[in-house]
Every structure is written in structure tokens, then in C-alpha cells.
Protein backbone atom coordinates (compact mmCIF):
# COMPACT_ATOMS: atom_id res chain seq x y z
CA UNK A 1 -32.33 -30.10 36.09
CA UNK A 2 -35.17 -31.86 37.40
CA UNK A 3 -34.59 -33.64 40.25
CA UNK A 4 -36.06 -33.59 44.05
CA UNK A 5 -35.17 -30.29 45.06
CA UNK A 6 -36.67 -29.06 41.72
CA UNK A 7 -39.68 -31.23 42.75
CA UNK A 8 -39.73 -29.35 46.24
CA UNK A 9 -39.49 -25.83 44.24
CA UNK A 10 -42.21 -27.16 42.55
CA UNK A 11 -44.15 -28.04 45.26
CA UNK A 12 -43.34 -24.65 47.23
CA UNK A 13 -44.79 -22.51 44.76
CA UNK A 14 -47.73 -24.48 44.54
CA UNK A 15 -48.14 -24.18 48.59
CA UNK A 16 -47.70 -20.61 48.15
CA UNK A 17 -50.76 -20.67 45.31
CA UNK A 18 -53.38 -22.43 47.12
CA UNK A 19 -52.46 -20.80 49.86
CA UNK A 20 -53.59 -17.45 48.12
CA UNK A 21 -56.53 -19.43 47.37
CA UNK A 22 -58.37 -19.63 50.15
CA UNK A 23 -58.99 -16.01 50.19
CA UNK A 24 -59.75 -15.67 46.65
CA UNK A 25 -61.83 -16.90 43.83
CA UNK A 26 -59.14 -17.28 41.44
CA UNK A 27 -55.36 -16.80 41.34
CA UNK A 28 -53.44 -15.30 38.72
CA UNK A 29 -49.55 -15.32 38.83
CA UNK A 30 -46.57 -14.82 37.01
CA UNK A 31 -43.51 -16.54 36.28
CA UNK A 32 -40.70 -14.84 34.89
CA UNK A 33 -36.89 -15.44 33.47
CA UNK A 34 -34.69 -15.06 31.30
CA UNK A 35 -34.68 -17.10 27.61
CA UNK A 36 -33.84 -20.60 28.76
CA UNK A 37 -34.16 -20.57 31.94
CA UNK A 38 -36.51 -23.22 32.40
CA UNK A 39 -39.73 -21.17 32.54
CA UNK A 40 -41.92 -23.33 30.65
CA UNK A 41 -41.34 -26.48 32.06
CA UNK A 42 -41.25 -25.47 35.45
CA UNK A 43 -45.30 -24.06 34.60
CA UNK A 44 -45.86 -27.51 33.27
CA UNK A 45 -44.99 -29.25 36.99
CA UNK A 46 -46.50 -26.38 38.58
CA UNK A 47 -49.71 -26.84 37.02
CA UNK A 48 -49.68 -30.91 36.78
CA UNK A 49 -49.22 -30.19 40.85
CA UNK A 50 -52.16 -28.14 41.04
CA UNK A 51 -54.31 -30.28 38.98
CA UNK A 52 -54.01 -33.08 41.35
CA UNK A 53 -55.58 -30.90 44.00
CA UNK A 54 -58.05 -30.33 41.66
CA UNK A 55 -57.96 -26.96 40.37
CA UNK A 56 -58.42 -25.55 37.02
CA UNK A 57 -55.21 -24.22 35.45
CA UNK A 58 -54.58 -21.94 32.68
CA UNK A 59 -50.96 -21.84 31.44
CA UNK A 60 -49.79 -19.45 28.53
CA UNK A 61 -46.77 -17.56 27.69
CA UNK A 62 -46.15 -14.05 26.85
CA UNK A 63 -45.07 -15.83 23.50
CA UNK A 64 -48.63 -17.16 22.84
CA UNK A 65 -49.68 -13.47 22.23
CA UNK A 66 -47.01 -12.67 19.51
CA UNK A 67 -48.24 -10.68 16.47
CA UNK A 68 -48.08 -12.01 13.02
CA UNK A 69 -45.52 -11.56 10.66
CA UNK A 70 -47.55 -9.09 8.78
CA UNK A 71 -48.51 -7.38 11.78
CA UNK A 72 -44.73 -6.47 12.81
CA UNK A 73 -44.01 -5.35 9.32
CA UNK A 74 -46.70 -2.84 9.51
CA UNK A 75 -45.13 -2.02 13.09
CA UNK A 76 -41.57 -1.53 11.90
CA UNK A 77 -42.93 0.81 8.74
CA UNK A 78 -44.56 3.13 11.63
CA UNK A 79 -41.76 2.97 13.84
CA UNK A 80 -38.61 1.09 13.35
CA UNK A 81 -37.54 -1.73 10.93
CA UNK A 82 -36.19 -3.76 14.34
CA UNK A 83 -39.96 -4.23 14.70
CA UNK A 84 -39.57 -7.05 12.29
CA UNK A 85 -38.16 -9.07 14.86
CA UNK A 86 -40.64 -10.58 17.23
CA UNK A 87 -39.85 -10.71 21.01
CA UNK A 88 -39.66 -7.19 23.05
CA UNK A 89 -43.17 -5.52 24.45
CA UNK A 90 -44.91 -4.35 21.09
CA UNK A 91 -44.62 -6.91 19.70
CA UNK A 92 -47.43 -8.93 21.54
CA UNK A 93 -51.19 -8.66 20.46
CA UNK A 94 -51.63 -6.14 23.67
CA UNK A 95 -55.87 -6.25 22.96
CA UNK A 96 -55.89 -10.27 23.31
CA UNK A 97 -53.61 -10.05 26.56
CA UNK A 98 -55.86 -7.80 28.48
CA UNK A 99 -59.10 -9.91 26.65
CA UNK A 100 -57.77 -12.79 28.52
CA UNK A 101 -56.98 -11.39 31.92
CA UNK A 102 -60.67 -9.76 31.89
CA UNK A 103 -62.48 -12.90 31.30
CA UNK A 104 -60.53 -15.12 33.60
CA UNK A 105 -61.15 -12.33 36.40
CA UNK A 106 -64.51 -12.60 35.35
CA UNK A 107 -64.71 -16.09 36.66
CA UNK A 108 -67.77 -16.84 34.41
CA UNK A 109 -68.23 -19.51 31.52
CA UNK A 110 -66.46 -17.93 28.55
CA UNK A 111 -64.81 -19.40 25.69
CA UNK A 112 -62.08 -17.52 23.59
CA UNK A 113 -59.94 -18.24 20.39
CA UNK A 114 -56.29 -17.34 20.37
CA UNK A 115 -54.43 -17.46 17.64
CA UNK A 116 -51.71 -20.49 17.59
CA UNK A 117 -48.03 -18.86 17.45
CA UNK A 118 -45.31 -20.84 15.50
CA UNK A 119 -41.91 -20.14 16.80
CA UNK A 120 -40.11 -22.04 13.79
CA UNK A 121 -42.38 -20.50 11.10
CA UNK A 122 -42.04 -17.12 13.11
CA UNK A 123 -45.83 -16.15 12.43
CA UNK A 124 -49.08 -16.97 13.55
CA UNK A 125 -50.77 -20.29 11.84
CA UNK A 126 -54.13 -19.80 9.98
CA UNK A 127 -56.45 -21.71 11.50
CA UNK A 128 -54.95 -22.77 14.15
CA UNK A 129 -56.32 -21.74 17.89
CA UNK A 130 -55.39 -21.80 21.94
CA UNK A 131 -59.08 -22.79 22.56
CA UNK A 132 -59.78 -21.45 26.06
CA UNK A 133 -62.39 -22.91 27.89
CA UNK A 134 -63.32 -20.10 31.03
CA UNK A 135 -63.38 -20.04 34.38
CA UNK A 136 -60.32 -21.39 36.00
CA UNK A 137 -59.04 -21.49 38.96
CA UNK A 138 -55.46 -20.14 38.44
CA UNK A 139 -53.66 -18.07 35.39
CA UNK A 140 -49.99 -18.33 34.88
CA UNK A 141 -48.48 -16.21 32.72
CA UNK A 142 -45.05 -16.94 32.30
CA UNK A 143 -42.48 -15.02 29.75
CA UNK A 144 -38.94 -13.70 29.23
CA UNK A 145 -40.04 -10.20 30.10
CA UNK A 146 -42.84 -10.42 32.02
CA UNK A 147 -43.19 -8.25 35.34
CA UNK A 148 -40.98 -6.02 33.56
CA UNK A 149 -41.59 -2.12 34.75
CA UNK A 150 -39.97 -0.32 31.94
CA UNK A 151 -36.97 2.62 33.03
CA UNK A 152 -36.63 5.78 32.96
CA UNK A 153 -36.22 7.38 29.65
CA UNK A 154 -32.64 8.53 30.40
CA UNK A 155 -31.86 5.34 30.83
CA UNK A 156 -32.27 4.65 27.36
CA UNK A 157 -29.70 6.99 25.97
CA UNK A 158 -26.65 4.24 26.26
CA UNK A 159 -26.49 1.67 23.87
CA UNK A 160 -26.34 -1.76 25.69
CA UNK A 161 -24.96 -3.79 22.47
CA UNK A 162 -24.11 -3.40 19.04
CA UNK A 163 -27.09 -3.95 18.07
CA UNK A 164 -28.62 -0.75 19.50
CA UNK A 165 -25.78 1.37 18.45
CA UNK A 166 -25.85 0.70 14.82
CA UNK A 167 -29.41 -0.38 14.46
CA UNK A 168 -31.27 2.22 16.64
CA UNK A 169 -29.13 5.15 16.62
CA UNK A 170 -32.59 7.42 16.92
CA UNK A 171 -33.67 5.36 19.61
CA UNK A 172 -37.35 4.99 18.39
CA UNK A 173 -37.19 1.39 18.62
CA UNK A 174 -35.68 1.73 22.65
CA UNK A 175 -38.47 4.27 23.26
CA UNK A 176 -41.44 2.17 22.20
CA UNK A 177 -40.17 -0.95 23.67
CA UNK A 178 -39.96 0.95 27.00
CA UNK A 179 -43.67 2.65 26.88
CA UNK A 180 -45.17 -0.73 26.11
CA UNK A 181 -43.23 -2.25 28.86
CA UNK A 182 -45.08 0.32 31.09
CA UNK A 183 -48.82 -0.07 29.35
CA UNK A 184 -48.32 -4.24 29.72
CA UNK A 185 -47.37 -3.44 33.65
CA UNK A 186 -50.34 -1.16 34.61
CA UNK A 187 -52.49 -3.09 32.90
CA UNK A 188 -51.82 -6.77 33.22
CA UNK A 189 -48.66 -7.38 35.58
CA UNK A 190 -49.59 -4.94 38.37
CA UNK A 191 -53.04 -7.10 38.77
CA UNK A 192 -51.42 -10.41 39.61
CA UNK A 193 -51.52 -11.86 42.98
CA UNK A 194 -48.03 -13.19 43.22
CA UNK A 195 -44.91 -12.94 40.85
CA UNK A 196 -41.83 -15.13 40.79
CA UNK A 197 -38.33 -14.31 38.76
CA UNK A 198 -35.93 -17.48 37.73
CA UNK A 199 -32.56 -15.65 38.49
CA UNK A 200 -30.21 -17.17 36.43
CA UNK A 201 -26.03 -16.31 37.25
CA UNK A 202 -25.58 -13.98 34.20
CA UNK A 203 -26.81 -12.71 30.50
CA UNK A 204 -23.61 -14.88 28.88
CA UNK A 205 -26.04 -18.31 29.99
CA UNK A 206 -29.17 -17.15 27.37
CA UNK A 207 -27.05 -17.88 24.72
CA UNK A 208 -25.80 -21.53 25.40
CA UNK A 209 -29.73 -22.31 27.13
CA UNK A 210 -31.41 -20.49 24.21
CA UNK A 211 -29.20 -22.67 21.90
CA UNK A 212 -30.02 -26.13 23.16
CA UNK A 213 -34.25 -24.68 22.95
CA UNK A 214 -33.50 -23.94 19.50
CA UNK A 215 -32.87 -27.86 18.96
CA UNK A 216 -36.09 -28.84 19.89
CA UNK A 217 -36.93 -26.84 16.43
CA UNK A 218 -36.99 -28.79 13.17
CA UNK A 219 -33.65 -28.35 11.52
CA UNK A 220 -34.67 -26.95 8.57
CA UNK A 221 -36.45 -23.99 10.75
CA UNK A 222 -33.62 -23.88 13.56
CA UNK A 223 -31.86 -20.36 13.37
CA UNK A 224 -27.62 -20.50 13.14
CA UNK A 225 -25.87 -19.77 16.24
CA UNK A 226 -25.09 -16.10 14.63
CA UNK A 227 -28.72 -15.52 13.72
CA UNK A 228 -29.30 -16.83 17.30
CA UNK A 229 -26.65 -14.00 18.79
CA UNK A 230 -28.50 -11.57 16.94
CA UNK A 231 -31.96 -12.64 18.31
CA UNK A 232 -30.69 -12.58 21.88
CA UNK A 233 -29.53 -8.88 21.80
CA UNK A 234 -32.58 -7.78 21.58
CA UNK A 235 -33.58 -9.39 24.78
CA UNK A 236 -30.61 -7.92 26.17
CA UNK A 237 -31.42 -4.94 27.67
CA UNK A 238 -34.91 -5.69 29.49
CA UNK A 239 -33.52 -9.37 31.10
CA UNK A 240 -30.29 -7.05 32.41
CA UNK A 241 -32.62 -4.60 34.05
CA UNK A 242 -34.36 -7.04 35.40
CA UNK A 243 -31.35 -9.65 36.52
CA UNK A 244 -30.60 -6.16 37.89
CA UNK A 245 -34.28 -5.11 39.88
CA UNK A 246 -35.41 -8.81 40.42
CA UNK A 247 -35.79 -7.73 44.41
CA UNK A 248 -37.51 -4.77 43.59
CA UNK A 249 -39.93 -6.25 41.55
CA UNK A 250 -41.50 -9.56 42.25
CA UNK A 251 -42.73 -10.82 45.29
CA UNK A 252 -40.33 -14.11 44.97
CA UNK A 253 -37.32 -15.56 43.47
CA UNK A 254 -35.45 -18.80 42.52
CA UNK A 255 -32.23 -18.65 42.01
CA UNK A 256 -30.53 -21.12 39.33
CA UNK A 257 -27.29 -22.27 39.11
CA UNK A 258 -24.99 -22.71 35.83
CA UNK A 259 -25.82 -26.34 35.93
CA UNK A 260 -29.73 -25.59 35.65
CA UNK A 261 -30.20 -26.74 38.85
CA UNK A 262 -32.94 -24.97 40.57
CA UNK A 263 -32.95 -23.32 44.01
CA UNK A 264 -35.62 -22.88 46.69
CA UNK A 265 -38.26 -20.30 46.32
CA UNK A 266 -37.63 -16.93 48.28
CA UNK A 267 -40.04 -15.01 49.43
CA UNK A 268 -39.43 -10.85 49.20
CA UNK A 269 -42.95 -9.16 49.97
């Protein structure tokens, strides 16, 4: 809910960027929360706040990288079928992430072409670019499962849905997920300058905040609210781990209540 203490949130994570600032040439920082948790917008007012102090902002979610349809067939032939659906690390054009962190640590003039992402067509649109004009000044990346450290592999063993049980009884597609979580942390999350995690109170809010995203879809491409249960589970284990680790692993946190309403931002380390 955006009102003023949303506003100050706003305005206190900006502080805490500029503040960064001074002793660097460029900032890059992550945002990260659960599905419908308000990550998005809150980037939007973050970066509308730090373009009135006049600095260059670059704004993209984890969701911009997506692979195309084709590409996570070819992905669930090779490994599992659950590759199909987009949405868990590997499924994310990995080359294009770390492309884009290297040129806007760079801090030169660079221009780069990313591939536009369709969330209602599920697949990336021909023709269609993110045209990214280099340097800037600050880099949010903001995502669902971003800052996410992967576990331990015996942590895998116990199915954390149905879904799992019945559809990854081998665990190939719980293996994969977990040793691209660890490539996209060494190699893009670990080089941010400051991370922030939207706590919400529990998993059982994604579904009812995923559902009212879903109606900013066109109906026709809208999924049902069972296809939508389905989607969700496979977000399930990574956003409980890290509803679970938040402290351990960002340097902040705002905690949101089951209204939306947003909290202050806390520092950690």
C-alpha cells in the first residue's frame, strides 16, 4: 500500500544508496521478495527518487533475463521436463546476466540489446529489445529469488510439495535448480554493494498477491487460479529458504504486513 510510510521506505533506501555513493563510482543493489510482494513497484519509486537527485538508474528484473520457450524445451529434454516451466535459476539467460553486470561495472559508454520477455505469451518477443544505454549510476536488480545462496544438497532430499514428490522423484530438476542458484550467487549476487529482502508474513500470501498480478494480464493470456497453484509451487521451495535465511543473507530487510503495507528498512550488516 502506498502511502507515507511507504514513501519514507522509499526514501530510506534511497539515503542508504547515495550514501554508498560517495565512495563509489557506481552502485549496484538488489531487491528481493517473494512473488507479489511489491518488488517492482517499490524499484519504480526507488528509482523515480534517485532520478531527481540526478543519477542514472538502471532497473531490471531477474524476469527480464528469462529464456525462450524453445530454449527451456531444449533444457527440460537434457534434464527434466519441469524445465518447461519458466521461473527457478536455469531458467534465466545466465550469459546476458553476467554481460550486463560487466558492462555496467565497466562504467564506460556501452550499448546492449536484451531480448523483451512476455510474461502472458510466456516467451521472448522477436524483435523486441531492453535497449540499454551504458554507464549508469546505479543497477537494481530486483527478483523473486534473487540473493538466493542455494542449500546444501541434503537438503534437497525432502519433497517440499506435491509437486516435487510426483514430478521430481529423481530429483534432477531440485539438483540443477540448486547449482545454478550457487553459479548466479558467486557470480552476480555476491558483487552487489547492498541487498534488501521484502519479508512478507508467510508462503500462503504468494498465492492471493500473485493472483491479483495475474489481472493486470489480458484475460485471454491470464492463467486459472489452479494453473496459478501449480506455477507457485515451484517457487516454493527457494522463497521458504529464504523467508527462512533472510537475516543471514542480505544486508537489509522490510518487513510487510498482510495488508501490503510496508515497514521501515532494517539494517543487518
Amino acid at each position: 500500500m502506498i502511502n507515507q510510510s511507504y514513501l519514507n521506505t522509499v526514501k530510506d533506501v534511497c539515503e542508504q544508496i547515495i550514501d554508498l555513493k560517495k565512495n563509489k563510482k557506481n552502485i549496484f543493489f538488489l531487491i528481493s521478495g517473494p512473488q507479489g510482494s511489491g518488488k517492482s513497484t517499490f524499484s519504480f519509486h526507488v528509482k523515480k527518487s534517485l532520478e531527481k537527485k540526478k543519477l542514472k538508474v538502471l532497473v531490471l528484473s531477474i524476469d527480464n533475463f528469462y529464456l525462450s520457450k524453445n530454449d527451456r524445451l531444449n533444457l527440460s529434454k537434457k534434464i527434466s521436463n519441469l524445465f518447461e516451466t519458466r521461473g527457478v535459476p536455469g531458467t534465466h539467460n545466465f550469459k546476458f546476466l553476467k554481460e550486463v553486470l560487466k558492462k555496467f561495472r565497466l562504467n564506460k559508454k556501452a550499448r546492449f540489446k536484451l531480448p523483451l520477455f512476455s510474461k502472458g505469451h510466456d516467451d521472448i518477443l522477436k524483435s523486441k529489445f531492453i535497449n540499454l544505454k551504458f554507464p549508469y549510476d546505479v543497477f537494481i536488480l530486483e527478483g523473486w529469488c534473487v540473493g538466493y545462496q542455494g542449500s546444501p544438497n541434503n537438503k534437497l532430499q525432502k519433497p517440499i510439495n506435491k509437486m516435487e514428490k510426483d514430478l521430481d522423484p529423481k530429483l534432477n530438476w531440485r539438483k540443477y535448480v540448486n547449482e545454478m542458484s550457487k553459479k548466479y550467487n558467486v557470480s552476480i549476487y555476491k558483487k552487489c554493494d547492498f541487498s534488501i529482502f521484502l519479508k512478507i508474513p508467510s508462503f500462503n500470501q504468494v498465492f492471493y498477491w500473485r493472483k491479483k498480478q495475474e489481472q493486470q494480464i489480458p484475460k485471454k493470456l491470464r492463467m486459472t487460479s489452479k494453473q496459478l497453484k501449480k506455477f507457485i509451487s515451484f517457487y516454493q521451495r527457494i522463497t521458504m529458504n529464504l523467508l527462512k535465511d533472510y537475516k543471514k543473507n542480505f544486508n537489509g530487510y522490510i518487513s510487510i504486513d498482510e495488508k501490503h503495507n510496508f515497514g521501515k528498512l532494517k539494517k543487518l550488516k
